[in-house]
Protein backbone atom coordinates (compact mmCIF):
# COMPACT_ATOMS: atom_id res chain seq x y z
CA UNK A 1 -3.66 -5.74 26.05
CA UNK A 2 -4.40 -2.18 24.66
CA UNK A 3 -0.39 -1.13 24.96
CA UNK A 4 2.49 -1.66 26.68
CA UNK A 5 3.07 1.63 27.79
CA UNK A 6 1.92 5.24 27.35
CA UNK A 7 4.30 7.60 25.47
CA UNK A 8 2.96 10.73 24.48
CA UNK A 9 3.11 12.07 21.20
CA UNK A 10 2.00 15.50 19.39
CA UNK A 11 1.91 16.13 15.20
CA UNK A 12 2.07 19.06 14.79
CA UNK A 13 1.79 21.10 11.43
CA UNK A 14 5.25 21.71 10.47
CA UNK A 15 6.87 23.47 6.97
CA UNK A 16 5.24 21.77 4.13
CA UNK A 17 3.05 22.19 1.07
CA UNK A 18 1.80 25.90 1.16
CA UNK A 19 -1.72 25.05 -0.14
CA UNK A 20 -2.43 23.14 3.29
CA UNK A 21 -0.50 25.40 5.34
CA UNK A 22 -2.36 25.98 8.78
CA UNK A 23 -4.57 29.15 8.85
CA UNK A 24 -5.87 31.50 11.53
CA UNK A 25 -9.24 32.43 11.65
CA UNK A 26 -10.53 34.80 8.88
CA UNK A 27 -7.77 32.61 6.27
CA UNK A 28 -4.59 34.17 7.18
CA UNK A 29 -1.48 31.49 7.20
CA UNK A 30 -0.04 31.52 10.22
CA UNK A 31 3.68 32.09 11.15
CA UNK A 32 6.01 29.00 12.73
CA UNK A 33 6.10 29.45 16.46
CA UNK A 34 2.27 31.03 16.63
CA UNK A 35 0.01 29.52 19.50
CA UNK A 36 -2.34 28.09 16.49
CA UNK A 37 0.89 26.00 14.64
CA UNK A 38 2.29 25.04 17.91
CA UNK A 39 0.61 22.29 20.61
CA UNK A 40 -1.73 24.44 23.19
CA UNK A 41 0.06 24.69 26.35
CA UNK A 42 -2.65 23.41 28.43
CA UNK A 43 -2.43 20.22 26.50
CA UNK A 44 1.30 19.95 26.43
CA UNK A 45 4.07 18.54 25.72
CA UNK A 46 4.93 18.14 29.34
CA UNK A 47 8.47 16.17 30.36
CA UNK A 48 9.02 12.99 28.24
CA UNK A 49 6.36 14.08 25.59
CA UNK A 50 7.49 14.78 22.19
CA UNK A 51 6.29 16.73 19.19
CA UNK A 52 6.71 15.82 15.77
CA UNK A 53 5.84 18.17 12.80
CA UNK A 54 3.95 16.69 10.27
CA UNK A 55 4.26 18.70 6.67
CA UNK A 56 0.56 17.10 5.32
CA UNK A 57 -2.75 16.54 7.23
CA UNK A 58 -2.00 12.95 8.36
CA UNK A 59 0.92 12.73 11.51
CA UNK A 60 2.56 10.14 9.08
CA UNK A 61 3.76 11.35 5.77
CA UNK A 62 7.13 13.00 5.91
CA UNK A 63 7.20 13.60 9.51
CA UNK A 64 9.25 10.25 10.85
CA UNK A 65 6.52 9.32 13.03
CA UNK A 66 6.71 5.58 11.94
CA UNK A 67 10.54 5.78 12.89
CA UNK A 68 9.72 7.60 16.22
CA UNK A 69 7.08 4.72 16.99
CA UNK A 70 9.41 1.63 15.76
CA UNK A 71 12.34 2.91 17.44
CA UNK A 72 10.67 2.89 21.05
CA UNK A 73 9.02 -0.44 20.08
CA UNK A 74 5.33 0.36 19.81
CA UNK A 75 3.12 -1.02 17.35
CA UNK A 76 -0.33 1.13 18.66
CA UNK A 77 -1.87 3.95 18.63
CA UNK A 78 -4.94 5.66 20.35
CA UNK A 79 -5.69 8.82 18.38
CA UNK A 80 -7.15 12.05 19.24
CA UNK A 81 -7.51 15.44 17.38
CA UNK A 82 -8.85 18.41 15.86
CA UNK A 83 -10.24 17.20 12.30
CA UNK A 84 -11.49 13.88 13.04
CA UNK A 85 -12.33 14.18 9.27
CA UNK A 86 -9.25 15.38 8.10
CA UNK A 87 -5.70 14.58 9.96
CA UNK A 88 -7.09 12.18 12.61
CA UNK A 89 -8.97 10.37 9.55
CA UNK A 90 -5.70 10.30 7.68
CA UNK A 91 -3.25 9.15 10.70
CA UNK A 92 -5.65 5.79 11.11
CA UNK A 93 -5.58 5.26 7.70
CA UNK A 94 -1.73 5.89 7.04
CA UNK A 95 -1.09 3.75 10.24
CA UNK A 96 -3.24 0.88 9.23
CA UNK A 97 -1.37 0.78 6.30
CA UNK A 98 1.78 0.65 7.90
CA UNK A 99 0.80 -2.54 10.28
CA UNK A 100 0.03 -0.40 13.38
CA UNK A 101 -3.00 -0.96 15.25
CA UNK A 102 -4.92 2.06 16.08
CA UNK A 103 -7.70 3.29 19.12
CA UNK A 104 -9.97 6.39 17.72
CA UNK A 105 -10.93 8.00 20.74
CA UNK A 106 -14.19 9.46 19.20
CA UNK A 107 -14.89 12.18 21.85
CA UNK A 108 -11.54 12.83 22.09
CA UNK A 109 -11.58 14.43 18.31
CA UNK A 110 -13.11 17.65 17.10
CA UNK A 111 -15.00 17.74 14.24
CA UNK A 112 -16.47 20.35 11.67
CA UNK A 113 -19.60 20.30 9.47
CA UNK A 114 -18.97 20.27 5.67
CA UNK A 115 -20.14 23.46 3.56
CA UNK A 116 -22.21 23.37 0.64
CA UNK A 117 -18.99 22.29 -2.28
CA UNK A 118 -21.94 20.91 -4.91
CA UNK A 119 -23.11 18.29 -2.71
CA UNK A 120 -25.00 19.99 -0.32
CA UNK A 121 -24.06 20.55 3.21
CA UNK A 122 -22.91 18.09 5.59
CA UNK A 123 -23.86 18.56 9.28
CA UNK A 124 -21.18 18.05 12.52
CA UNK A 125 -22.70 15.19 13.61
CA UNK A 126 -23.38 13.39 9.95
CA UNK A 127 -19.47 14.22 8.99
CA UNK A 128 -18.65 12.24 12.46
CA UNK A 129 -21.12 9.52 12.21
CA UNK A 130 -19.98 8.74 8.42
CA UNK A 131 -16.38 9.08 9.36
CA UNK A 132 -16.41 6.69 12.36
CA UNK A 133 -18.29 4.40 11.03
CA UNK A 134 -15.86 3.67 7.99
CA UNK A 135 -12.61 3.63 10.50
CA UNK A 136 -14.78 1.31 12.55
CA UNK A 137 -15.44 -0.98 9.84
CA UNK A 138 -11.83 -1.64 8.56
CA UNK A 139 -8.97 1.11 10.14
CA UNK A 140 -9.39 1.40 13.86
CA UNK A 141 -11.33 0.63 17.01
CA UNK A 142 -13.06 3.03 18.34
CA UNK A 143 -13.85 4.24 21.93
CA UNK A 144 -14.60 6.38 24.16
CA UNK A 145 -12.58 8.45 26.76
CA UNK A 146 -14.31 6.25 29.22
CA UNK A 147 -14.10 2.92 27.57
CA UNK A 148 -10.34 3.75 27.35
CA UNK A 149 -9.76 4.71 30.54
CA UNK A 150 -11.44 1.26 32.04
CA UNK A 151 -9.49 -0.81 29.07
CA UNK A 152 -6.06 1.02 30.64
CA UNK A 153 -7.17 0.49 34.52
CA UNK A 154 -7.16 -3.05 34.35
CA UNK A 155 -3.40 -2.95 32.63
């Protein structure tokens, strides 16, 4: 069985280190209650969904996430996000090590191409491949939207 039930939960960046403070376009930081540091309306949270803030890129570190999670009994996740590179990478990770079993929904997660930092550049779709294939391999399993969907609709 995938989970025992559904509860909905949103990290969002919250006061933490400065140097990864969220930024608008162009580089500016942006300022606590601003559409881009607070969850999208259109996604939510609607009634019985929370929102955690999360001070780092991962939803774990410093944000009492695990406690949130433990206290309601659940020991899974399926994960979703805008840097599957960066905090949706770092959740899996952080929650593998913590003994919690995680779902990457892969097109369920943006994810950005890597500029040139000495390396060379790093297209969209190589950043996504590479990344999904190493939380396949040891952190997560991943699916689709679809293949979730089915897994849940025979609960």
């Amino acid at each position: 069985m995938l989970f025992r039930s559904l509860p909905v939960v949103f990290a969002a960046p919250g006061r933490g280190d400065p140097e990864i403070a969220p930024r608008a376009a162009g580089g500016a930081r942006l300022v606590w209650g601003s559409p881009g540091v607070d969850v999208p309306a259109r996604f939510g949270p609607r009634s019985g969904e929370a929102v955690i803030r999360k001070p780092r890129y991962g939803g774990f570190h410093g944000s009492g996430l695990t406690e949130w999670l433990r206290d309601r009994g659940h020991d899974r996740l399926a994960v979703c996000g805008l840097s599957l590179a960066g905090g949706v990478e770092t959740t899996i990770r952080d929650a593998h090590n913590r003994d919690l079993a995680c779902i990457l929904v892969r097109d369920a997660c943006l994810c950005r191409p890597i500029p040139d930092v000495g390396f060379g550049p790093v297209s969209r779709e190589d950043v996504a491949r590479v990344t999904l294939s190493v939380l396949a391999q040891r952190f997560a399993r991943v699916m689709s939207v679809e293949e979730v969907r089915a897994a849940l609709a025979i609960l």
